[in-house]
N, C-alpha and C. Protein backbone atom coordinates (compact mmCIF):
# COMPACT_ATOMS: atom_id res chain seq x y z
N UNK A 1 25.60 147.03 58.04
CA UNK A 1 26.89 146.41 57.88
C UNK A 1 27.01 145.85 56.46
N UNK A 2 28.33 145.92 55.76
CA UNK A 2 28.44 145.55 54.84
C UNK A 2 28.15 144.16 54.12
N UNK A 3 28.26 143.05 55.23
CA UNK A 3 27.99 141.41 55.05
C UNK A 3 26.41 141.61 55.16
N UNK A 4 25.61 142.76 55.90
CA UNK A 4 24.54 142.08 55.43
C UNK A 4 23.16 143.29 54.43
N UNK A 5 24.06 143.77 53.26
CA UNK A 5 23.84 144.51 52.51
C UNK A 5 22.78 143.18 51.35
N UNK A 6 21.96 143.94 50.65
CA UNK A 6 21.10 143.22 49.45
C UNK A 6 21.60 142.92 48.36
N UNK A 7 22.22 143.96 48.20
CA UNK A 7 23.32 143.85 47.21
C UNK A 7 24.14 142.18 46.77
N UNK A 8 23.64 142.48 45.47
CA UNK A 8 24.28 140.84 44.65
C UNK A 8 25.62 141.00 43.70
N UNK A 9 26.03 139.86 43.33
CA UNK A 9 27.37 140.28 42.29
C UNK A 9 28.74 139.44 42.95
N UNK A 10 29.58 139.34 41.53
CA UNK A 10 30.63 138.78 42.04
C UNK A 10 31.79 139.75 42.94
N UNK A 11 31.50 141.32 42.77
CA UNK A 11 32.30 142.08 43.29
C UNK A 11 31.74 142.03 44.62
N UNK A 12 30.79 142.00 45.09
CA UNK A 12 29.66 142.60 46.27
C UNK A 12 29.96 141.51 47.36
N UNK A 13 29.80 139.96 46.15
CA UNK A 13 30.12 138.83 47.24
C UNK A 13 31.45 138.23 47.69
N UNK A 14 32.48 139.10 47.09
CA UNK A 14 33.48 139.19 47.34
C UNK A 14 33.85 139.74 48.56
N UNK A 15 33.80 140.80 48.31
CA UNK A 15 33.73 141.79 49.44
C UNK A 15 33.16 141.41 50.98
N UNK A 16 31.84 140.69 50.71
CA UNK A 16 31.21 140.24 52.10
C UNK A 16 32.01 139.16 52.35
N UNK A 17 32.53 138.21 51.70
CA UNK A 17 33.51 137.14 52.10
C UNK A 17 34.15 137.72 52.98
N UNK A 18 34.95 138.56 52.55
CA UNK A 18 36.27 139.16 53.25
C UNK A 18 36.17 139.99 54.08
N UNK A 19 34.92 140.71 53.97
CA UNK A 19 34.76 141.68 55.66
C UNK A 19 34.28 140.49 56.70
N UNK A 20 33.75 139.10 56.05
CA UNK A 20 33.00 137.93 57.36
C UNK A 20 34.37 137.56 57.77
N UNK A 21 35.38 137.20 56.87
CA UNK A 21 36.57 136.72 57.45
C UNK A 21 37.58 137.88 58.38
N UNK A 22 37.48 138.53 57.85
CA UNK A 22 38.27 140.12 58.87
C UNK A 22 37.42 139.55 60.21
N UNK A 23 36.06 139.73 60.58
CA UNK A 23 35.07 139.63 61.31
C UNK A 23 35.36 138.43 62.13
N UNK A 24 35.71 137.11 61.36
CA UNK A 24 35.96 136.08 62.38
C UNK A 24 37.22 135.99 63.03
N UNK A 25 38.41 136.69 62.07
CA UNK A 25 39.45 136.45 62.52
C UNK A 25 39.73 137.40 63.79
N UNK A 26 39.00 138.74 63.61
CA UNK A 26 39.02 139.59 64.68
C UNK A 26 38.41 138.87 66.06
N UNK A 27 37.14 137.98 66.19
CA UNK A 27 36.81 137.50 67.00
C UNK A 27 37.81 135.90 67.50
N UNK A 28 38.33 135.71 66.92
CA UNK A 28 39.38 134.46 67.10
C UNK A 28 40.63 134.97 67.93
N UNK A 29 41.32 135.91 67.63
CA UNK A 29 42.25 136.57 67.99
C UNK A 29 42.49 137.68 69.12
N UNK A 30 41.54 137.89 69.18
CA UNK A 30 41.37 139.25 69.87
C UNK A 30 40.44 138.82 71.45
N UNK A 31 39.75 137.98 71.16
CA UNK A 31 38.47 137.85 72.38
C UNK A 31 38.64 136.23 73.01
N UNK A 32 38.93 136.16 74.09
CA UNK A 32 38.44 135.14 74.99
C UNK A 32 37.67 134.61 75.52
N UNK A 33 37.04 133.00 75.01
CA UNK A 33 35.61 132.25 75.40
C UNK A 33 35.76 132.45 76.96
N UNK A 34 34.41 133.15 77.48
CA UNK A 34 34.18 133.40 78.94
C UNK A 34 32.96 131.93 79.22
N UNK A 35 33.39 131.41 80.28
CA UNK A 35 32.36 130.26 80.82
C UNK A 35 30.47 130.81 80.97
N UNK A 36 30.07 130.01 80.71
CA UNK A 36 28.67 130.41 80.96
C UNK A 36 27.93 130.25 82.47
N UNK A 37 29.34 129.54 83.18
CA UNK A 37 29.14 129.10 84.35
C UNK A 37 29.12 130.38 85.55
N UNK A 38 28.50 130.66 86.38
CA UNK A 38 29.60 131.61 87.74
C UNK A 38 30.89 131.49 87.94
N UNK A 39 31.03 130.21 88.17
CA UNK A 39 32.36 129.84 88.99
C UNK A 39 33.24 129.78 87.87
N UNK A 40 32.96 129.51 86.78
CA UNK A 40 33.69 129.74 85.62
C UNK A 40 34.04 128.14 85.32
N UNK A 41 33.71 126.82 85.56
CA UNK A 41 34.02 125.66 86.30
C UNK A 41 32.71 124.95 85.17
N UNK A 42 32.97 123.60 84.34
CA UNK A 42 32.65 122.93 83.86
C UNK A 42 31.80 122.15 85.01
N UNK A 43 30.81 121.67 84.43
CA UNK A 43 30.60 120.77 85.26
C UNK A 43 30.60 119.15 84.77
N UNK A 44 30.23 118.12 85.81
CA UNK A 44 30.84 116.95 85.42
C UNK A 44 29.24 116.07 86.37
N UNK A 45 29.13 115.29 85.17
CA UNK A 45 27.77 114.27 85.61
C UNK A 45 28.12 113.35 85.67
N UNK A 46 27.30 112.10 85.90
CA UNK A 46 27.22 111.03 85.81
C UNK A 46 25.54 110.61 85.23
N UNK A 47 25.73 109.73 84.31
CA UNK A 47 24.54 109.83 83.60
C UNK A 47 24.56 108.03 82.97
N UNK A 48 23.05 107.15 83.55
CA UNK A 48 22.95 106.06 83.09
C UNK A 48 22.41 105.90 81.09
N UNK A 49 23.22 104.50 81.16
CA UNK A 49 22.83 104.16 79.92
C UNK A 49 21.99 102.49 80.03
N UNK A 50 21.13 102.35 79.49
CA UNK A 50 20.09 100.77 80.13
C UNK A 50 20.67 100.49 78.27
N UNK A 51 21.75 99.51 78.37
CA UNK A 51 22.22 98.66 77.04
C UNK A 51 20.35 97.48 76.47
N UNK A 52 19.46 97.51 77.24
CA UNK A 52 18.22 97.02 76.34
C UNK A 52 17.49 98.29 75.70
N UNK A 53 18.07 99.48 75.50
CA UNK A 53 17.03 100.56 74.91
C UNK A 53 18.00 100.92 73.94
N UNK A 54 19.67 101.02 73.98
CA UNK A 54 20.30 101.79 72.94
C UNK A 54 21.89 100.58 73.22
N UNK A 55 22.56 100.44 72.24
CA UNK A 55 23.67 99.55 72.81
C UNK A 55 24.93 100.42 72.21
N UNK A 56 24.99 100.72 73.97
CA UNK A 56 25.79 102.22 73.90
C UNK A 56 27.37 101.67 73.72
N UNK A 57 27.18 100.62 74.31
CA UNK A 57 28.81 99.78 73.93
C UNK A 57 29.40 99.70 72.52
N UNK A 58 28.49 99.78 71.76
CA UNK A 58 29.17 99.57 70.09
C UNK A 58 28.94 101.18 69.56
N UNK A 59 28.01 101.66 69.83
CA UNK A 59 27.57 103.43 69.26
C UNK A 59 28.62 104.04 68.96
N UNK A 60 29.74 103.99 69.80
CA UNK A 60 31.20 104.45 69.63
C UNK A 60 32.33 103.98 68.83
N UNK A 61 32.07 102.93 68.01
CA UNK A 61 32.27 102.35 67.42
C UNK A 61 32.92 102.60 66.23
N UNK A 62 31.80 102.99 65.57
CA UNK A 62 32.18 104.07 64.27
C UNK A 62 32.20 105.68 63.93
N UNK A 63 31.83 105.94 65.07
CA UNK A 63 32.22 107.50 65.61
C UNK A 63 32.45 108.09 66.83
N UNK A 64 33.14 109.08 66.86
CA UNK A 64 33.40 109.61 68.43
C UNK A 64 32.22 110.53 68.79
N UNK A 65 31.18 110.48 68.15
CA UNK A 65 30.16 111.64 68.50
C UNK A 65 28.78 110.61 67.96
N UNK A 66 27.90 111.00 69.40
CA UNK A 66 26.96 110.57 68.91
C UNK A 66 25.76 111.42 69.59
N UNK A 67 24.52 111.09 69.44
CA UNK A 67 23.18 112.20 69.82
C UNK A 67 22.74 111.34 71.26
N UNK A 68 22.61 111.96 72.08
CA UNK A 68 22.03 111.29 73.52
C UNK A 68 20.96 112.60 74.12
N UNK A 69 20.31 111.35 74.57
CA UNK A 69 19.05 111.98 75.74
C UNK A 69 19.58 113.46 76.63
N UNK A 70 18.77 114.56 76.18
CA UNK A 70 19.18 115.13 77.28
C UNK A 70 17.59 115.53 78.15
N UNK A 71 18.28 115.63 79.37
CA UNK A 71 16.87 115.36 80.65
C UNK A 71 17.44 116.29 81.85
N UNK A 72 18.30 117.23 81.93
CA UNK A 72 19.01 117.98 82.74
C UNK A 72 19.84 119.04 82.54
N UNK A 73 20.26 119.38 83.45
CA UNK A 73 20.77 121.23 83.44
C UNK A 73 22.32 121.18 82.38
N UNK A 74 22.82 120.25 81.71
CA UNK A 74 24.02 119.69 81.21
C UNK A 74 24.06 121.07 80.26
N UNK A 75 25.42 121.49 80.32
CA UNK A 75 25.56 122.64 79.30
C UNK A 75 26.59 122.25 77.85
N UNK A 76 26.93 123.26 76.95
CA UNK A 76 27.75 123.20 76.67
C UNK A 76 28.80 122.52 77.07
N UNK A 77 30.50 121.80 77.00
CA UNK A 77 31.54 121.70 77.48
C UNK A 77 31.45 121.16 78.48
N UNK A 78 30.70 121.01 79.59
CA UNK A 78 30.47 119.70 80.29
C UNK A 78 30.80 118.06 79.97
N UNK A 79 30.66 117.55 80.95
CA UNK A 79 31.55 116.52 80.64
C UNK A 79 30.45 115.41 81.50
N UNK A 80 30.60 114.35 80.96
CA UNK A 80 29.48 112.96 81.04
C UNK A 80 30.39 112.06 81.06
N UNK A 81 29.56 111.10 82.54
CA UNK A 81 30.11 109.91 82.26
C UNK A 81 29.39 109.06 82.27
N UNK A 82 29.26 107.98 81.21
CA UNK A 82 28.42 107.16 81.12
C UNK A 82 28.79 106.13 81.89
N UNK A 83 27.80 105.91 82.57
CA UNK A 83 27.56 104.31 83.69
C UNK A 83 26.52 103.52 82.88
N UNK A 84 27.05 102.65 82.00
CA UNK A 84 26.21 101.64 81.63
C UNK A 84 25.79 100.16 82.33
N UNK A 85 24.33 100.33 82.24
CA UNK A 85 23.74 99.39 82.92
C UNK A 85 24.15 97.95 82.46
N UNK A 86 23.15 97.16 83.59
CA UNK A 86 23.84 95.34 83.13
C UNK A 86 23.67 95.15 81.97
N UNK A 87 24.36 93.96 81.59
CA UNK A 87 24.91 93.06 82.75
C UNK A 87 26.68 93.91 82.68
N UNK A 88 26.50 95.10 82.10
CA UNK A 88 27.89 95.49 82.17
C UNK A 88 28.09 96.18 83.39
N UNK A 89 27.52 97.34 84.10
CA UNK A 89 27.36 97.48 85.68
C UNK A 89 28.58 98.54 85.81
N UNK A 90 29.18 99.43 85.31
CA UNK A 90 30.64 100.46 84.77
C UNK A 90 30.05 101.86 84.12
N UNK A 91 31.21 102.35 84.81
CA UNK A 91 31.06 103.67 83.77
C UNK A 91 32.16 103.34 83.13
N UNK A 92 31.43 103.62 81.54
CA UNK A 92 32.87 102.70 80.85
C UNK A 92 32.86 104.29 79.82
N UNK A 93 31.96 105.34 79.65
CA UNK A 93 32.72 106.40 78.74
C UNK A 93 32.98 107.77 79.43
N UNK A 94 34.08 108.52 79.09
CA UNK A 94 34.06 109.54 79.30
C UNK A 94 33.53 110.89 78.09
N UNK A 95 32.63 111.93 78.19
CA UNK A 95 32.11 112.14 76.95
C UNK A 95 31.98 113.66 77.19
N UNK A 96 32.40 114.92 76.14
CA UNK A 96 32.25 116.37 76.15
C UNK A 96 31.03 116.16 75.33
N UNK A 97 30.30 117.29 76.35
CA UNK A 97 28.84 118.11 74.92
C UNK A 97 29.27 118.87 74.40
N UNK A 98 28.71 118.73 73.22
CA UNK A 98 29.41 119.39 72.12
C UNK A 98 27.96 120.37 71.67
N UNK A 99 26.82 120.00 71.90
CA UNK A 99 25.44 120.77 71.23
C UNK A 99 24.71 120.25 72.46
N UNK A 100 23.60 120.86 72.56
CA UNK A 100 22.62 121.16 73.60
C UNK A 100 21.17 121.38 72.83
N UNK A 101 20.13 121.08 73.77
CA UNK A 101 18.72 121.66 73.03
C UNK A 101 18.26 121.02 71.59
N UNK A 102 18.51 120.12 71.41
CA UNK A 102 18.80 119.84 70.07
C UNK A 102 17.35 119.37 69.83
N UNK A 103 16.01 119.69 69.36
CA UNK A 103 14.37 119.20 69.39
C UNK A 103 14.96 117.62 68.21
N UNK A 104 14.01 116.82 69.38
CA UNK A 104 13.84 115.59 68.93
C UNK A 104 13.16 114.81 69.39
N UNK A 105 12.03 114.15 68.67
CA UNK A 105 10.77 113.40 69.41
C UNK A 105 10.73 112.29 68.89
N UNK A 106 10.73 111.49 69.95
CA UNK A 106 11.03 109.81 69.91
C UNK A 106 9.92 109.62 71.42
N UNK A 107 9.05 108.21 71.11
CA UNK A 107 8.54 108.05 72.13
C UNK A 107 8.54 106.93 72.02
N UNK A 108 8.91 105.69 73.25
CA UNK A 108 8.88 104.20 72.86
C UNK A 108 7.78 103.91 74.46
N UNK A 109 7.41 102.85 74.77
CA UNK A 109 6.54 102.10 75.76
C UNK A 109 7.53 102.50 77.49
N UNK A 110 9.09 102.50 77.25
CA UNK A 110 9.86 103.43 77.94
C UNK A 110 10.75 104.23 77.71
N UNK A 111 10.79 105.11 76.86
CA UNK A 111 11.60 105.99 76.72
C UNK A 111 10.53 107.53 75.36
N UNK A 112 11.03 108.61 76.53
CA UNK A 112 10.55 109.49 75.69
C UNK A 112 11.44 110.72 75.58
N UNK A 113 11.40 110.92 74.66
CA UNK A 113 12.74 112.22 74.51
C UNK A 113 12.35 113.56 73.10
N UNK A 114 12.44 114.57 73.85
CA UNK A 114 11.80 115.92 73.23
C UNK A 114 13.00 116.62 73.02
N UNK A 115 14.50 116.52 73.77
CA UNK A 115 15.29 117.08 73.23
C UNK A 115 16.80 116.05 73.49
N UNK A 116 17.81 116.04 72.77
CA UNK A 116 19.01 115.58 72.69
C UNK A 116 19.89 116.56 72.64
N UNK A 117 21.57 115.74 72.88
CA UNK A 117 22.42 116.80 72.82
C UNK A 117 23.71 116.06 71.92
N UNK A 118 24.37 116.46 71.88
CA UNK A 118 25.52 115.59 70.98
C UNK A 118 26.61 115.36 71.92
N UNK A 119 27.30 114.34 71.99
CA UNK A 119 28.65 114.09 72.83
C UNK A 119 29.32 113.86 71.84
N UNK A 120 30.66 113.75 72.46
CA UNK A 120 31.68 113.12 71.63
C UNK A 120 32.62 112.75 72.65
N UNK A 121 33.01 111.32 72.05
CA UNK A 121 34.06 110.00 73.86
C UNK A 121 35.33 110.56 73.48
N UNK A 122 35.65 110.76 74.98
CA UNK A 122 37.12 111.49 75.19
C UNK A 122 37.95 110.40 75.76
N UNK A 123 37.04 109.78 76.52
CA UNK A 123 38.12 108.44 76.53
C UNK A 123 37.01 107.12 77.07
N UNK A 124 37.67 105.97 77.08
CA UNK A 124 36.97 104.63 77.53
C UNK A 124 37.79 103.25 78.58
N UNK A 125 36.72 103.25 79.69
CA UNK A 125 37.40 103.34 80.58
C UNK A 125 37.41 101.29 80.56
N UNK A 126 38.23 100.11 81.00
CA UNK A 126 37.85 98.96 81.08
C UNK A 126 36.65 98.73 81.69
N UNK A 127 35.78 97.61 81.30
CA UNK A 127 34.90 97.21 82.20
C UNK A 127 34.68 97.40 83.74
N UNK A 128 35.69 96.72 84.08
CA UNK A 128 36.18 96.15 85.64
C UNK A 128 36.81 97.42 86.47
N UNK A 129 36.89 98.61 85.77
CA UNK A 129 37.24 99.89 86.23
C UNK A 129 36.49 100.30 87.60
N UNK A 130 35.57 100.68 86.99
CA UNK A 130 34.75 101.45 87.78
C UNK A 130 32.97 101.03 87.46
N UNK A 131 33.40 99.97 88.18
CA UNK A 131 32.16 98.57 88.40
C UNK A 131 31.37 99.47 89.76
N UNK A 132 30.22 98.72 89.40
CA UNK A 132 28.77 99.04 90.27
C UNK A 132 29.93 98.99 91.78
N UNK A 133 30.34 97.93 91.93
CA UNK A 133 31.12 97.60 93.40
C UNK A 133 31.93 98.22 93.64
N UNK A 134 32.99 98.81 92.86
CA UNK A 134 33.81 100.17 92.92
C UNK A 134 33.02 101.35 93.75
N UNK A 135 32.40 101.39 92.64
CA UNK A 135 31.61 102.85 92.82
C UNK A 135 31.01 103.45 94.19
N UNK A 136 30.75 101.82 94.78
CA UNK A 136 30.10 102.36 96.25
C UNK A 136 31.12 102.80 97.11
N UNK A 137 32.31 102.75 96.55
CA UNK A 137 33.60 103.66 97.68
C UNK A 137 33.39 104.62 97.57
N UNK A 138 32.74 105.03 96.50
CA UNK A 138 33.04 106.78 96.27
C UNK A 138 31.22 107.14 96.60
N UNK A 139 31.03 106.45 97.44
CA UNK A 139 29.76 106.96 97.42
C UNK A 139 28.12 106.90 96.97
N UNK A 140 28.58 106.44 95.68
CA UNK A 140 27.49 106.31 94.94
C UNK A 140 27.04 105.18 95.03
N UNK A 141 25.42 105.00 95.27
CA UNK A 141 24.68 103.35 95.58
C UNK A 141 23.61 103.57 94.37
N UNK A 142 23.43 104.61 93.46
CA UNK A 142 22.38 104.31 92.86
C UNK A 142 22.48 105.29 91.93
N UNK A 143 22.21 104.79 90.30
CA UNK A 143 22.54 105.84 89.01
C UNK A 143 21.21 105.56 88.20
N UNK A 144 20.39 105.97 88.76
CA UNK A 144 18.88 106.36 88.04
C UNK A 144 18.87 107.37 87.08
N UNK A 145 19.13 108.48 87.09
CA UNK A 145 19.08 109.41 86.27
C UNK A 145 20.58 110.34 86.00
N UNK A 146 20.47 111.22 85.78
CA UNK A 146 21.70 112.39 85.85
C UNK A 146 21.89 112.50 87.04
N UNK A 147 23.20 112.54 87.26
CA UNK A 147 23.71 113.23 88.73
C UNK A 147 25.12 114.03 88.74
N UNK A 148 24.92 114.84 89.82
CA UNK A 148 26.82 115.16 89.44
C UNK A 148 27.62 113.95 90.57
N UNK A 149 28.79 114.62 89.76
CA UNK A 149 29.90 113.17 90.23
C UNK A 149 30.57 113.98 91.63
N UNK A 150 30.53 112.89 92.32
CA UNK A 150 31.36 112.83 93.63
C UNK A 150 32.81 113.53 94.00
N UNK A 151 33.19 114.31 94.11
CA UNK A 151 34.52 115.31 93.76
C UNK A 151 35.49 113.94 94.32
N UNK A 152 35.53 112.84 94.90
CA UNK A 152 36.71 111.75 94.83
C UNK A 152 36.31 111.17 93.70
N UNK A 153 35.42 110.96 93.25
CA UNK A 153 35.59 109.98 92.10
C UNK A 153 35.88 110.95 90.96
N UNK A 154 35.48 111.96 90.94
CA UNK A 154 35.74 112.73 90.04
C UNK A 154 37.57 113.04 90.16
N UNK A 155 37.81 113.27 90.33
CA UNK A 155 39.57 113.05 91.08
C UNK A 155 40.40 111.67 90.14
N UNK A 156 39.64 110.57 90.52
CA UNK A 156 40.28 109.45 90.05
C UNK A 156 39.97 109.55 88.58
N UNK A 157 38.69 109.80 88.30
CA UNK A 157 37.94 109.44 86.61
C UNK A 157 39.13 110.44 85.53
N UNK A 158 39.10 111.24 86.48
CA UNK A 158 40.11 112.46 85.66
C UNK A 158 41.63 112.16 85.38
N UNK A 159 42.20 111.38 86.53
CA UNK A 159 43.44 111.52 86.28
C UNK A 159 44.36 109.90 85.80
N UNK A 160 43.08 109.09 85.54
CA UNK A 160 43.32 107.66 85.05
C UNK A 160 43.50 107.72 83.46
């Protein structure tokens, strides 16, 4: 292929510019992102944050994207909701992955992490929302690790 010829020069690298851009625009235009899923269907977690290891309340702060633990099947375009621990006791973010797999080694007395993924907050929900005491309507008594979300709560989280 022509973009990936040896060939050097201002004519040569010209040229590969413009056959990569023909190349992307053909794939932009022409082809439709297919899900990586079966069902074709995002999926949707629920995933704790312990505010004494990372203070996930301000992280968002100065950006909408930040690097988090990943420890589960979470893909691409999936969607996270953070339930942050006390004394706040809420899922207070809503968050898309944006990157996956990402190698990163951090090891503390509790926390160890070999790979991360990137989010970015799609929205933020009040405190008093969707409190520990809420939550047990929909089911949920306990947010230890990743889980998927409850198709009623998932219902409400979505359309608030």
């Amino acid at each position: 292929m022509p973009a990936h010829s040896i060939q050097t020069g201002k004519f040569v690298d010209e040229i590969r510019k413009e056959y990569i851009a023909i190349l992307k625009d053909i794939r932009d235009h022409c082809f439709t992102l297919t899900s990586i899923y079966p069902d074709g269907l995002q999926h949707y977690w629920l995933i704790p944050a312990n505010p004494k290891y990372y203070d996930i309340m301000n992280a968002f702060k100065t950006t909408d994207t930040i690097i988090w633990k990943q420890s589960t099947k979470i893909q691409i375009g999936d969607i996270v909701f953070i339930y942050v621990g006390a004394p706040v006791s809420a899922i207070i973010f809503a968050c898309r992955v944006l990157e996956i797999n990402i190698p990163y080694q951090y090891k503390s007395k509790n926390l160890k992490m070999t790979h991360v993924m990137i989010i970015q907050k799609l929205k933020q929900y009040p405190e008093n929302q969707f409190n520990f005491k809420n939550l047990k309507e929909y089911g949920v008594k306990a947010i230890c690790r990743p889980r998927h979300v409850p198709e009623k709560l998932l219902k409400t989280l979505t359309t608030i």
